[in-house]
C-alpha atoms as a PDB file:
ATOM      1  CA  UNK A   1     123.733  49.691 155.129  1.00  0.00           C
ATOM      2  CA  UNK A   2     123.811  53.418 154.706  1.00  0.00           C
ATOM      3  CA  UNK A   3     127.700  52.948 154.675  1.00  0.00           C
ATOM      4  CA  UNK A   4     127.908  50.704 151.762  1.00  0.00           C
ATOM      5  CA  UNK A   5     129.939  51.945 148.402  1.00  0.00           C
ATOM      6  CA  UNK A   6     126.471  53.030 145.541  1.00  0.00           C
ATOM      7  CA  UNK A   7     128.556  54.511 143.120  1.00  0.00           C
ATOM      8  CA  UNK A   8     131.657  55.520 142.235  1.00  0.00           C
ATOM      9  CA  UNK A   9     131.903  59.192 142.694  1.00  0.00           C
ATOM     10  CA  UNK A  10     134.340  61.604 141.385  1.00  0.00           C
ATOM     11  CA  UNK A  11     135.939  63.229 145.021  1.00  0.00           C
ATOM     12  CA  UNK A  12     135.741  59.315 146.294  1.00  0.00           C
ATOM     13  CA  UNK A  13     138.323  58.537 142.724  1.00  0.00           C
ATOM     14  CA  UNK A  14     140.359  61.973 143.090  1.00  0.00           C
ATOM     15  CA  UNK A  15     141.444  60.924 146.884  1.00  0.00           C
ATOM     16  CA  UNK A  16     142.383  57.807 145.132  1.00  0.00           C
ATOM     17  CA  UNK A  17     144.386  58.911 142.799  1.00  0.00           C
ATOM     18  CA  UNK A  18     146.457  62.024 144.256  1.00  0.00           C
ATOM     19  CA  UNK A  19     146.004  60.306 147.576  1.00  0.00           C
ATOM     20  CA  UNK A  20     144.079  63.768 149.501  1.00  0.00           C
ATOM     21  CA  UNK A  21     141.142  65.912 148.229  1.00  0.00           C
ATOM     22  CA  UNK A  22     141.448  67.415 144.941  1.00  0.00           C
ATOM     23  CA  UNK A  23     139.436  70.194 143.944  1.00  0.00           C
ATOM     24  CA  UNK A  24     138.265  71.927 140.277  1.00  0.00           C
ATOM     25  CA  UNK A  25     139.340  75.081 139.326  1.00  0.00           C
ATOM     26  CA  UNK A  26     136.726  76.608 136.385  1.00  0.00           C
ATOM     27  CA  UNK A  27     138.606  78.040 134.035  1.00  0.00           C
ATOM     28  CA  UNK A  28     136.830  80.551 131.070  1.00  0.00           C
ATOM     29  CA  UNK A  29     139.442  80.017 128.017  1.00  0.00           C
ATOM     30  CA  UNK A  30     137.255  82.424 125.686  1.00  0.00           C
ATOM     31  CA  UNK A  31     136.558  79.918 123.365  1.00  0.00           C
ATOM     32  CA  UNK A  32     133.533  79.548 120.954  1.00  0.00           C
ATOM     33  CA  UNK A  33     131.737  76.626 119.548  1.00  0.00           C
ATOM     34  CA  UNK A  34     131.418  75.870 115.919  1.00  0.00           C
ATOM     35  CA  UNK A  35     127.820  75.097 116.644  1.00  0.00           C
ATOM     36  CA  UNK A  36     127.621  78.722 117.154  1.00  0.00           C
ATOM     37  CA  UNK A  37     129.721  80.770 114.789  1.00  0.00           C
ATOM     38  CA  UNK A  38     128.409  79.369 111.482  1.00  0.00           C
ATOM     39  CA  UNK A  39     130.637  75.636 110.686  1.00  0.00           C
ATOM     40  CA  UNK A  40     127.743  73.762 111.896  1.00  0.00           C
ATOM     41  CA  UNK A  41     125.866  76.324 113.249  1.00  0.00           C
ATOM     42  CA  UNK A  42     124.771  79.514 114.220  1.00  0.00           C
ATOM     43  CA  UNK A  43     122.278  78.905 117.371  1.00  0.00           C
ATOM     44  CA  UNK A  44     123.847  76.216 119.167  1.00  0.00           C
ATOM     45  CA  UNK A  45     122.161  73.444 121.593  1.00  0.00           C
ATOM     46  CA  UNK A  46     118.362  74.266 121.893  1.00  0.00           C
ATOM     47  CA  UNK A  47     119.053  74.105 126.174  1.00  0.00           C
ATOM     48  CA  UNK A  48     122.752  76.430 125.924  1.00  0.00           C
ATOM     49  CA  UNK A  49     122.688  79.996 127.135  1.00  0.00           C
ATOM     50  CA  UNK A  50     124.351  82.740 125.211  1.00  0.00           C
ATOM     51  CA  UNK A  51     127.163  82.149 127.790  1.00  0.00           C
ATOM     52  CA  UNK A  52     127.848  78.847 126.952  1.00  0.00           C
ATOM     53  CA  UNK A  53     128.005  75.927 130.209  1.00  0.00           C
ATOM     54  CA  UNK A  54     129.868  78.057 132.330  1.00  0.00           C
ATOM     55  CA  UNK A  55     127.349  80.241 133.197  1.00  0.00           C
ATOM     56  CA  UNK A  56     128.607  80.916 136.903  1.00  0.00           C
ATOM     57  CA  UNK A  57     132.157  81.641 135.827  1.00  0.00           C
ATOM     58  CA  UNK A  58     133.161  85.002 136.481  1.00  0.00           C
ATOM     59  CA  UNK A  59     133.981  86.002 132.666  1.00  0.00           C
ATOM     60  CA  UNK A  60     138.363  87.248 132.646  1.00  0.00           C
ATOM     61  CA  UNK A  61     140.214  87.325 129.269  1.00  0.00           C
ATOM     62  CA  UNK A  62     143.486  86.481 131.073  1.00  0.00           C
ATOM     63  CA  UNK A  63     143.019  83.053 132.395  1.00  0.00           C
ATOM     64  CA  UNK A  64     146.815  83.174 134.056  1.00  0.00           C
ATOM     65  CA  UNK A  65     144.894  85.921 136.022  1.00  0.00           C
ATOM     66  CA  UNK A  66     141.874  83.500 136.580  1.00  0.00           C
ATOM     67  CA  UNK A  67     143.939  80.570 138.464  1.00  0.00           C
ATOM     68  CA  UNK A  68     145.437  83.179 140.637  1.00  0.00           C
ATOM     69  CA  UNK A  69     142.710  84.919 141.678  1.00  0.00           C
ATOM     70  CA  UNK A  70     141.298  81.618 142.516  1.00  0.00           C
ATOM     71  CA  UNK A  71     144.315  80.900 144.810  1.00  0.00           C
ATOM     72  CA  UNK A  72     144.030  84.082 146.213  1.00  0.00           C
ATOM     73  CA  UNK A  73     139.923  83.151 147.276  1.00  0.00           C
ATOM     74  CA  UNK A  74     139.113  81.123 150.195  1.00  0.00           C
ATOM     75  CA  UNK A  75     138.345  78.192 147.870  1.00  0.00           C
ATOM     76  CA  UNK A  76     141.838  77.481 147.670  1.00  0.00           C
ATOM     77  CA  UNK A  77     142.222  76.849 151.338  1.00  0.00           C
ATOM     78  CA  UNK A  78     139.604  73.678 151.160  1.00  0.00           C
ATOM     79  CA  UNK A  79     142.180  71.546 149.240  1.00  0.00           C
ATOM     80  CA  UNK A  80     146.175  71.273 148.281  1.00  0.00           C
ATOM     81  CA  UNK A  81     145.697  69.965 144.735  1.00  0.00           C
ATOM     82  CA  UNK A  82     143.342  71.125 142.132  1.00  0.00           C
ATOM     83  CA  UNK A  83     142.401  70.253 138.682  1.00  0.00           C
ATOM     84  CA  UNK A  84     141.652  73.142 136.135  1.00  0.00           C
ATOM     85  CA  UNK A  85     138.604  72.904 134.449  1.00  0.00           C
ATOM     86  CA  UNK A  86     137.966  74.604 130.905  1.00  0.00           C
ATOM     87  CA  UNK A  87     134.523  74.800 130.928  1.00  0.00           C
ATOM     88  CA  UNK A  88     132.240  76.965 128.402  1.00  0.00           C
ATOM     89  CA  UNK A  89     132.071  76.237 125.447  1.00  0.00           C
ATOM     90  CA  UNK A  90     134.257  74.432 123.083  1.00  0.00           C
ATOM     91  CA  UNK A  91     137.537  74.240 124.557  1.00  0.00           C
ATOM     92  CA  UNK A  92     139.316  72.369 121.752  1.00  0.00           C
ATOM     93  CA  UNK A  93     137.469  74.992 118.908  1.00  0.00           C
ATOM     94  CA  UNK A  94     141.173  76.594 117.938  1.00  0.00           C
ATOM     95  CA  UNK A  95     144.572  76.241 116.602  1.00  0.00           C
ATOM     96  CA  UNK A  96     146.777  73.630 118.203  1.00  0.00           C
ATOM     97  CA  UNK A  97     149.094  76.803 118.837  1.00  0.00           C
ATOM     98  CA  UNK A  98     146.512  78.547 120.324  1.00  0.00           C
ATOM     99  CA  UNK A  99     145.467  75.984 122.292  1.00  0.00           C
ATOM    100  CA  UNK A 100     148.636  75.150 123.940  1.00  0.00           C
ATOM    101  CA  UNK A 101     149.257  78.592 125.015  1.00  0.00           C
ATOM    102  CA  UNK A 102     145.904  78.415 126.842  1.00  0.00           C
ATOM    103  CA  UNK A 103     146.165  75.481 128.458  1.00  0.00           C
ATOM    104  CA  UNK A 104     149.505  76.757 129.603  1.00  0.00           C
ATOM    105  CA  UNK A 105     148.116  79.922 130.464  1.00  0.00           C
ATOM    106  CA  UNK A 106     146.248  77.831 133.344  1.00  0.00           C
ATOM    107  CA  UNK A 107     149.025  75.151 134.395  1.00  0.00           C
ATOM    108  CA  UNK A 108     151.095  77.807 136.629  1.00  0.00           C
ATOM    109  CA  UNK A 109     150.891  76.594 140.208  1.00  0.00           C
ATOM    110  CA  UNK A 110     152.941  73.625 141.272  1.00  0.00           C
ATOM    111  CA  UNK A 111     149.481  72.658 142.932  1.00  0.00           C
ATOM    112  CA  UNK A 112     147.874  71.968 139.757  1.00  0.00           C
ATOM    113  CA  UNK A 113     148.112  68.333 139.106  1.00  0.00           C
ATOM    114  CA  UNK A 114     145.909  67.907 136.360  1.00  0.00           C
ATOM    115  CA  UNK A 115     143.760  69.598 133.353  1.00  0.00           C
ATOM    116  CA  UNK A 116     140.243  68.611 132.064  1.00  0.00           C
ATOM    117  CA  UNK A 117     139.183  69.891 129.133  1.00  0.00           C
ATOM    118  CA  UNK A 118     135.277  70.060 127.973  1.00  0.00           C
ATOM    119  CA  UNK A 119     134.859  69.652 124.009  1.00  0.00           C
ATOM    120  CA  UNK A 120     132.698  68.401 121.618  1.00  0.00           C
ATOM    121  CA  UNK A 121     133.628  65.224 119.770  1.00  0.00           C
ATOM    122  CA  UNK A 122     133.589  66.899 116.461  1.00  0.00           C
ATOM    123  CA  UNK A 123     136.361  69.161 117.625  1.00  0.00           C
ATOM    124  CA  UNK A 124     138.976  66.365 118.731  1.00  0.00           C
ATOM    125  CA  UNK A 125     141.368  65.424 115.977  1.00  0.00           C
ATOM    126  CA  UNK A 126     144.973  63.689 115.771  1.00  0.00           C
ATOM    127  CA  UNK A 127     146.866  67.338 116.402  1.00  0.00           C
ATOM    128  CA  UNK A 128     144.672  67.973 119.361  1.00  0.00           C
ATOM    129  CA  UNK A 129     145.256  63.954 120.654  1.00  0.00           C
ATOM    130  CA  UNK A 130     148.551  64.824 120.505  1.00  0.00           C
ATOM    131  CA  UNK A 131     148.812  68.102 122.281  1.00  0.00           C
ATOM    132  CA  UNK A 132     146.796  66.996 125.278  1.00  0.00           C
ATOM    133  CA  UNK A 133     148.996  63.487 125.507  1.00  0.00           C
ATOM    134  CA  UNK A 134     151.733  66.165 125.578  1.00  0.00           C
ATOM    135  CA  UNK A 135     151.018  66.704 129.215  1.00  0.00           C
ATOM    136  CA  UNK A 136     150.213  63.382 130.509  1.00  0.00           C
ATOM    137  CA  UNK A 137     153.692  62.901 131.590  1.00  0.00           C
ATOM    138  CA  UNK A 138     153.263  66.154 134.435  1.00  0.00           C
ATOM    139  CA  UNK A 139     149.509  65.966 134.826  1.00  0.00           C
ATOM    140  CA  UNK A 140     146.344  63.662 134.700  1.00  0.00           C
ATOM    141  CA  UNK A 141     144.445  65.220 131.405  1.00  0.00           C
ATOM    142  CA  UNK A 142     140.771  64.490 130.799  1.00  0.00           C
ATOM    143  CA  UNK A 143     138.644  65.468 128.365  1.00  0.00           C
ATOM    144  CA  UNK A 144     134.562  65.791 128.222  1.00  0.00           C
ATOM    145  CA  UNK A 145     132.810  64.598 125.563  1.00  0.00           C
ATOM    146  CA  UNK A 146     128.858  66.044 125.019  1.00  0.00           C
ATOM    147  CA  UNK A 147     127.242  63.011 124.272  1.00  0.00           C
ATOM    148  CA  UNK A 148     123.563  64.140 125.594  1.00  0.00           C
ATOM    149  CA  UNK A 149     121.302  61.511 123.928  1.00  0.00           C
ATOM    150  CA  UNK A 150     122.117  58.383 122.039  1.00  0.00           C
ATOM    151  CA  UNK A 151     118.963  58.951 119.516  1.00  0.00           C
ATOM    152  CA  UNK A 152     119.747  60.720 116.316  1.00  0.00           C
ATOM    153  CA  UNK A 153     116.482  61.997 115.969  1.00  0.00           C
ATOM    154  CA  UNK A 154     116.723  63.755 119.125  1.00  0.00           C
ATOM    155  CA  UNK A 155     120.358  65.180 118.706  1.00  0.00           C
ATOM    156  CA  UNK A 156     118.536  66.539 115.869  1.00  0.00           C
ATOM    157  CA  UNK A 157     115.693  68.172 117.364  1.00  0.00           C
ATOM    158  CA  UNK A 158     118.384  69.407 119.553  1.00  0.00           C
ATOM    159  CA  UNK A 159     120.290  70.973 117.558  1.00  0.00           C
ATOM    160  CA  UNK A 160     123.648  68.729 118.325  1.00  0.00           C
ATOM    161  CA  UNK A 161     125.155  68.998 115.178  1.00  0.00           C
ATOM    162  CA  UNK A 162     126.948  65.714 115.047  1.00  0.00           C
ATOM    163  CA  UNK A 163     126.095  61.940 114.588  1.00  0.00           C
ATOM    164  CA  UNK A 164     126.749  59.529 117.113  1.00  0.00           C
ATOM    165  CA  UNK A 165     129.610  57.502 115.240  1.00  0.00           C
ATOM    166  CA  UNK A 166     131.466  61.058 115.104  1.00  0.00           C
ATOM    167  CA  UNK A 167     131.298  60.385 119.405  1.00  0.00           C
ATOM    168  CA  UNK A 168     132.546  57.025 118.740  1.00  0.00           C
ATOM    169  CA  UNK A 169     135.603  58.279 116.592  1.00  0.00           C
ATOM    170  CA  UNK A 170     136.647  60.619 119.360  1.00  0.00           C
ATOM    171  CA  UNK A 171     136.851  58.128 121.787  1.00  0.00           C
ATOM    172  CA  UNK A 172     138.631  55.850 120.397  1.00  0.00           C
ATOM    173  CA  UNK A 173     141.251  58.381 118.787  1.00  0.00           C
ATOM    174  CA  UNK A 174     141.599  60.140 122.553  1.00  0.00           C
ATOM    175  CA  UNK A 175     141.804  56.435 124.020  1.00  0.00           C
ATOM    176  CA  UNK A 176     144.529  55.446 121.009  1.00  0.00           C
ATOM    177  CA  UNK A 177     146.795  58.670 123.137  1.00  0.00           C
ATOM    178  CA  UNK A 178     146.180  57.205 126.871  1.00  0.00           C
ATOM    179  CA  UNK A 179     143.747  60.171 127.455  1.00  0.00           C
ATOM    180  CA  UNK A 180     140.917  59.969 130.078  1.00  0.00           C
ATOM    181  CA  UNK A 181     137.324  60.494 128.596  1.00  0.00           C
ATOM    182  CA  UNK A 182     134.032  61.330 130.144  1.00  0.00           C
ATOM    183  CA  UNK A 183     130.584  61.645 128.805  1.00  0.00           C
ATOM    184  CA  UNK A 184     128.365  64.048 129.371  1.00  0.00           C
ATOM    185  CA  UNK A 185     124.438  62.592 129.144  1.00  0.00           C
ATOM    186  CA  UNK A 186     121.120  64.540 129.822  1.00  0.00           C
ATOM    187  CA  UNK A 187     118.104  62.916 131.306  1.00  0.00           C
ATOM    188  CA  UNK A 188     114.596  64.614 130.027  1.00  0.00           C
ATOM    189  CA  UNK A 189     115.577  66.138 126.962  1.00  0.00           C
ATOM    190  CA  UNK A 190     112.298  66.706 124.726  1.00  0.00           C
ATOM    191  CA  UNK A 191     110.012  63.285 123.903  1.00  0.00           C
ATOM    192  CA  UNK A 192     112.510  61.178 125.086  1.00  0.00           C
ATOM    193  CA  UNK A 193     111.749  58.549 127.184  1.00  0.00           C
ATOM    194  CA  UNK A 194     113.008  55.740 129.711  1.00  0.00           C
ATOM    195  CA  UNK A 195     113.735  53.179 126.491  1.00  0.00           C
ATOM    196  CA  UNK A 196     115.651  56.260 125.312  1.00  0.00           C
ATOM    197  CA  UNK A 197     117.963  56.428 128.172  1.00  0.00           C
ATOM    198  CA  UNK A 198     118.511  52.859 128.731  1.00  0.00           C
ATOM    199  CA  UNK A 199     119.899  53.036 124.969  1.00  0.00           C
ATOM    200  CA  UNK A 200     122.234  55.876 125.971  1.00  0.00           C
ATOM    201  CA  UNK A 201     123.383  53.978 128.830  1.00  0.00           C
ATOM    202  CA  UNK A 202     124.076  51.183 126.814  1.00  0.00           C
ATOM    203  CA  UNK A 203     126.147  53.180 124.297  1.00  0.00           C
ATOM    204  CA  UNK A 204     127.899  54.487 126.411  1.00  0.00           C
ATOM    205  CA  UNK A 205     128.592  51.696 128.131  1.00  0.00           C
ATOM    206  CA  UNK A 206     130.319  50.358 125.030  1.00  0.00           C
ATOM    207  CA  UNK A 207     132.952  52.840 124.802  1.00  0.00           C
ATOM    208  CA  UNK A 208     136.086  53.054 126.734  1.00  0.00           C
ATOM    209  CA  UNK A 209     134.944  55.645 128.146  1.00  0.00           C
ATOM    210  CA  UNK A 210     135.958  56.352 131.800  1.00  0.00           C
ATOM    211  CA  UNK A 211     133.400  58.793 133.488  1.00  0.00           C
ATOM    212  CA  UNK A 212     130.262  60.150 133.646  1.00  0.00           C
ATOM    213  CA  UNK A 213     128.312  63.554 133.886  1.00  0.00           C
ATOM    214  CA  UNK A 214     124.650  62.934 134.287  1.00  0.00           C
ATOM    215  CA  UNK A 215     122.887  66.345 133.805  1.00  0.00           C
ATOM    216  CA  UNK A 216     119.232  66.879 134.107  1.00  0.00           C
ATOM    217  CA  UNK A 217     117.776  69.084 131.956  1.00  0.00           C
ATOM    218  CA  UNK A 218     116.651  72.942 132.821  1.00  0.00           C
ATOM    219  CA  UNK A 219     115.221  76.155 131.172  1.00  0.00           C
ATOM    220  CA  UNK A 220     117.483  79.154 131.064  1.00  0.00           C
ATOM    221  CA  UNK A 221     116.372  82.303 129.271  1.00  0.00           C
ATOM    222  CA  UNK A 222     117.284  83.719 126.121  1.00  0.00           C
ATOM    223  CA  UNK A 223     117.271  79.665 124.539  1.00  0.00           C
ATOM    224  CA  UNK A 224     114.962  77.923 122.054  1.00  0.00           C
ATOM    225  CA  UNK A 225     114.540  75.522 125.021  1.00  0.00           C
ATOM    226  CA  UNK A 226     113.126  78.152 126.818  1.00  0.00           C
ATOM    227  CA  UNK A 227     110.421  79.499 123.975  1.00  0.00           C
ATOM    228  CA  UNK A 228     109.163  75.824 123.719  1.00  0.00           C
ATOM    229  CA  UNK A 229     108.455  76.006 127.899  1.00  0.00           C
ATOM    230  CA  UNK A 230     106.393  79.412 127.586  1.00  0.00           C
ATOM    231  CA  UNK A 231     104.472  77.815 124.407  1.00  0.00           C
ATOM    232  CA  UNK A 232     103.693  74.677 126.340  1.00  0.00           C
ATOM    233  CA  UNK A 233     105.651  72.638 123.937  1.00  0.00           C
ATOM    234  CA  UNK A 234     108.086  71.398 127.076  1.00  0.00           C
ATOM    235  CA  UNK A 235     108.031  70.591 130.480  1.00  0.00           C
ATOM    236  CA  UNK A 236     110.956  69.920 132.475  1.00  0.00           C
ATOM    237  CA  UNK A 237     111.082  66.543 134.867  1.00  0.00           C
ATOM    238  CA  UNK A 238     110.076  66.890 138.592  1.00  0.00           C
ATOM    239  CA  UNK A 239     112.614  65.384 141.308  1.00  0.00           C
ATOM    240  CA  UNK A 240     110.961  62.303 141.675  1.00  0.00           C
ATOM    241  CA  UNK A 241     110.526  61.240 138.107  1.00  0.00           C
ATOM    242  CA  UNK A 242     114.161  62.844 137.700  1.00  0.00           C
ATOM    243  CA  UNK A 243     115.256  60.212 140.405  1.00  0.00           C
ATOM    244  CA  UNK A 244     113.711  57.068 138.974  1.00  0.00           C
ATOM    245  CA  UNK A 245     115.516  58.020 135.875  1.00  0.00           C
ATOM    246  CA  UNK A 246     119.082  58.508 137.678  1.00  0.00           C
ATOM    247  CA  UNK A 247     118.446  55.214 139.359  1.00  0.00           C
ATOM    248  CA  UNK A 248     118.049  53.615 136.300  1.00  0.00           C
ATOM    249  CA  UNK A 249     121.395  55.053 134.381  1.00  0.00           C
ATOM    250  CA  UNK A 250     123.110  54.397 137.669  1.00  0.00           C
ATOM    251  CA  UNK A 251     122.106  50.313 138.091  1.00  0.00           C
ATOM    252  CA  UNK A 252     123.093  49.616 134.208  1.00  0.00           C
ATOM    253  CA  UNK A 253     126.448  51.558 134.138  1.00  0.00           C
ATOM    254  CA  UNK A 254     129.132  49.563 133.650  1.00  0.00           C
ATOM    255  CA  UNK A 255     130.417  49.468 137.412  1.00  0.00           C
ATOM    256  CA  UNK A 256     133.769  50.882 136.385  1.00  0.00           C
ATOM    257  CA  UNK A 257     132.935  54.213 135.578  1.00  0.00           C
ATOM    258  CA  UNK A 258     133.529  57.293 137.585  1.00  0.00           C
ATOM    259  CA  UNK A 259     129.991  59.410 137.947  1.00  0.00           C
ATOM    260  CA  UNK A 260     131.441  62.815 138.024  1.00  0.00           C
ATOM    261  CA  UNK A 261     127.885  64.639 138.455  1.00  0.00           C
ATOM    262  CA  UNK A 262     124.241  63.574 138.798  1.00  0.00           C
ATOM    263  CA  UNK A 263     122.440  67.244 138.334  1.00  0.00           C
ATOM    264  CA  UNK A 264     123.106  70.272 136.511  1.00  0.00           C
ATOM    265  CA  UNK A 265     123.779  73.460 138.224  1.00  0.00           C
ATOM    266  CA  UNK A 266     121.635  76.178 136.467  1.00  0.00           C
ATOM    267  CA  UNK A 267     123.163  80.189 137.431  1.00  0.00           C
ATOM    268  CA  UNK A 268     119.725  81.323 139.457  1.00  0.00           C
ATOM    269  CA  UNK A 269     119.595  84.764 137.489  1.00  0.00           C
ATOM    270  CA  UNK A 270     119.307  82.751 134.399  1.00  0.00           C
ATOM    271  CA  UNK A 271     117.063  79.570 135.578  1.00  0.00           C
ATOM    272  CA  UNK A 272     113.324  79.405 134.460  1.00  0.00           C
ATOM    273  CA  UNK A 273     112.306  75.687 135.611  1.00  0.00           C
ATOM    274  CA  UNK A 274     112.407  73.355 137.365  1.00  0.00           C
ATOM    275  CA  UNK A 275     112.932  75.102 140.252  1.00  0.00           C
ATOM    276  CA  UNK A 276     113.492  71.928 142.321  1.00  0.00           C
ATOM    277  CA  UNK A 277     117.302  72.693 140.311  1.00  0.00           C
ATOM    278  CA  UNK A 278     118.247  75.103 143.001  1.00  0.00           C
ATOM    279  CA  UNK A 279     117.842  72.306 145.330  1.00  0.00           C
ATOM    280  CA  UNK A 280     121.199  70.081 144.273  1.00  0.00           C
ATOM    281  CA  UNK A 281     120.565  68.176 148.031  1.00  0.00           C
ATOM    282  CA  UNK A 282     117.003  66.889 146.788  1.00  0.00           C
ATOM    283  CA  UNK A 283     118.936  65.133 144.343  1.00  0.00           C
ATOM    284  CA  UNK A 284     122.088  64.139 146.692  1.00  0.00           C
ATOM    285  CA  UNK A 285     120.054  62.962 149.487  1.00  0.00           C
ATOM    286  CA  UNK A 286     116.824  61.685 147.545  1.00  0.00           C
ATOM    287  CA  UNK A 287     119.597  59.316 145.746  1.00  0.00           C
ATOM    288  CA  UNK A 288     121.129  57.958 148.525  1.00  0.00           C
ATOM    289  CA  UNK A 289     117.529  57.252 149.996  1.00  0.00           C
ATOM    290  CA  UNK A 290     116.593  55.460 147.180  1.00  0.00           C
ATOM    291  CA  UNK A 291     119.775  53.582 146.534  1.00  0.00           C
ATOM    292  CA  UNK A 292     119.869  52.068 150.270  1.00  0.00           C
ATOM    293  CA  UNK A 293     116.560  51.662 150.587  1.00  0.00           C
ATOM    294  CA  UNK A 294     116.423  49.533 147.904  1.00  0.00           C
ATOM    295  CA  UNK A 295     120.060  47.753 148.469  1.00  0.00           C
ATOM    296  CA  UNK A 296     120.700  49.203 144.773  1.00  0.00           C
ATOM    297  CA  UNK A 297     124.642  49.948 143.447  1.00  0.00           C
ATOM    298  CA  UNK A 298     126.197  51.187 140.091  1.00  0.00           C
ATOM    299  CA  UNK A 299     126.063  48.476 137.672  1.00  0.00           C
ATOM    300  CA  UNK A 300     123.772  45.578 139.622  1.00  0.00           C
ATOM    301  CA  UNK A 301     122.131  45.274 136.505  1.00  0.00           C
ATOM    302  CA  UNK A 302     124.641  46.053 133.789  1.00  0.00           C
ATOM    303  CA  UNK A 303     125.430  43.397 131.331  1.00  0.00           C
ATOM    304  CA  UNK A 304     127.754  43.072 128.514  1.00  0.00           C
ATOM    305  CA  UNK A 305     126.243  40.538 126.672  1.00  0.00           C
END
């Protein structure tokens, strides 16, 4: 039984589709986030660091200089096609001019066979579509869309800075240009609760959306997440009630979707709790327990009525 297909997962789809393993390259573009410089706002996400979701990238201005030193590493010996990954922060946030030369900055290796791109939904528009379609016929493009929570009153209390039907727009508009999308969810954000999830499951299972990132939530220092753990206002998830809730997300998505990640990786200098998040086989292997176990797969209990 322990052989049988639970989910689809990202390396399983990437063998797939370039027909051998295909790795990420993390790619700092030294972008911002309008959630931070003062458009929407000026202390982003309650949960992001001051270095934005790339914490463990190796900050380099010259991102030409980032893909080769990462071909020069011992990383680059594991696989013979790789993905590059902008990563922290908004990597849409700029000029369509701009933006080109950036993403071109990174596409220099003929081993390169696609580019992923992580954004926020209010920063896709019809210029940007356009740009990134630009490359489809040379590489596979995908962009990530921080979704986090379906409840407005929680993107709120968060600190999001955009309403859900702004999510909704960008999908579509990225779909209308034959452009891979992937949401990015977070189980145990603040008051929310299992009713809460199965609501952002279902949303996003309305969307064309073709992956997944399902990220539990941590502490880092120097965040307003982090001041409401000290003053007992929040308390992150253990493993086990962090399972039950990735179990759930996992049995009512829509079976289609590709589940890129099912735990955040916090940078250990940074990380405050849980400290079960250091521990990414807990979550791997506490899964697959559960899943077997209980003959469970993605989607047994989606529906789309």
């Amino acid at each position: 039984m322990e052989n049988v297909k639970r989910y689809n997962k990202l390396n399983e789809y990437l063998k797939n589709k370039f027909g051998e393993r295909t790795l990420k390259i993390c790619i700092d573009g030294g972008f911002t986030c309008p959630n931070r410089d003062g458009t929407v706002g000026n202390s982003g996400c309650i949960f992001c660091s001051e270095r934005g979701s790339g914490d463990h990238i190796c900050k380099q201005n010259d991102i030409s200089k980032q893909v080769k030193k990462y071909f020069l590493s011992y990383k680059s010996e594991r696989a013979n096609k790789f993905i590059v990954y902008f990563q922290n922060f908004t990597n849409t946030y700029d000029s369509v001019s701009n933006l080109k030369e950036k993403y071109d900055a990174a596409l220099i290796d003929n081993r390169i066979v696609g580019l992923e791109i992580a954004t926020r939904p209010d920063c896709i528009n019809e210029d940007i579509c356009k740009l990134l379609a630009s490359y489809t016929d040379k590489y596979y493009v995908c962009v990530e869309l921080g979704l986090q929570t379906s409840n407005e009153k929680t993107a709120k209390f968060i600190n999001r800075g955009y309403e859900n039907a702004v999510f909704t727009a960008a999908v579509q508009m990225l779909k209308l240009y034959g452009i891979d999308v992937v949401a990015h969810i977070m189980i145990g954000l603040p008051d929310e609760t299992m009713d809460d999830l199965a609501n952002t499951i279902d949303f996003v299972n309305k969307h064309s959306i073709d992956g997944i990132k399902i990220h539990n939530v941590y502490v880092v220092k120097n965040t307003v997440l982090a001041d409401l753990y000290y003053k007992g206002f929040y308390s992150p998830m253990g493993v086990d009630e962090y399972l039950e809730y990735l179990v759930y997300a996992i049995t009512h998505l829509r079976p289609d979707i590709v589940i890129h990640r099912i735990s955040g990786d916090a940078p250990k200098d940074l990380l405050i709790a849980p400290e079960w998040n250091v521990h990414k086989k807990w979550v791997l292997n506490g899964l697959d327990k559960f899943l077997n176990e209980k003959n469970l797969s993605q989607g047994i209990y989606y529906s789309n009525l």
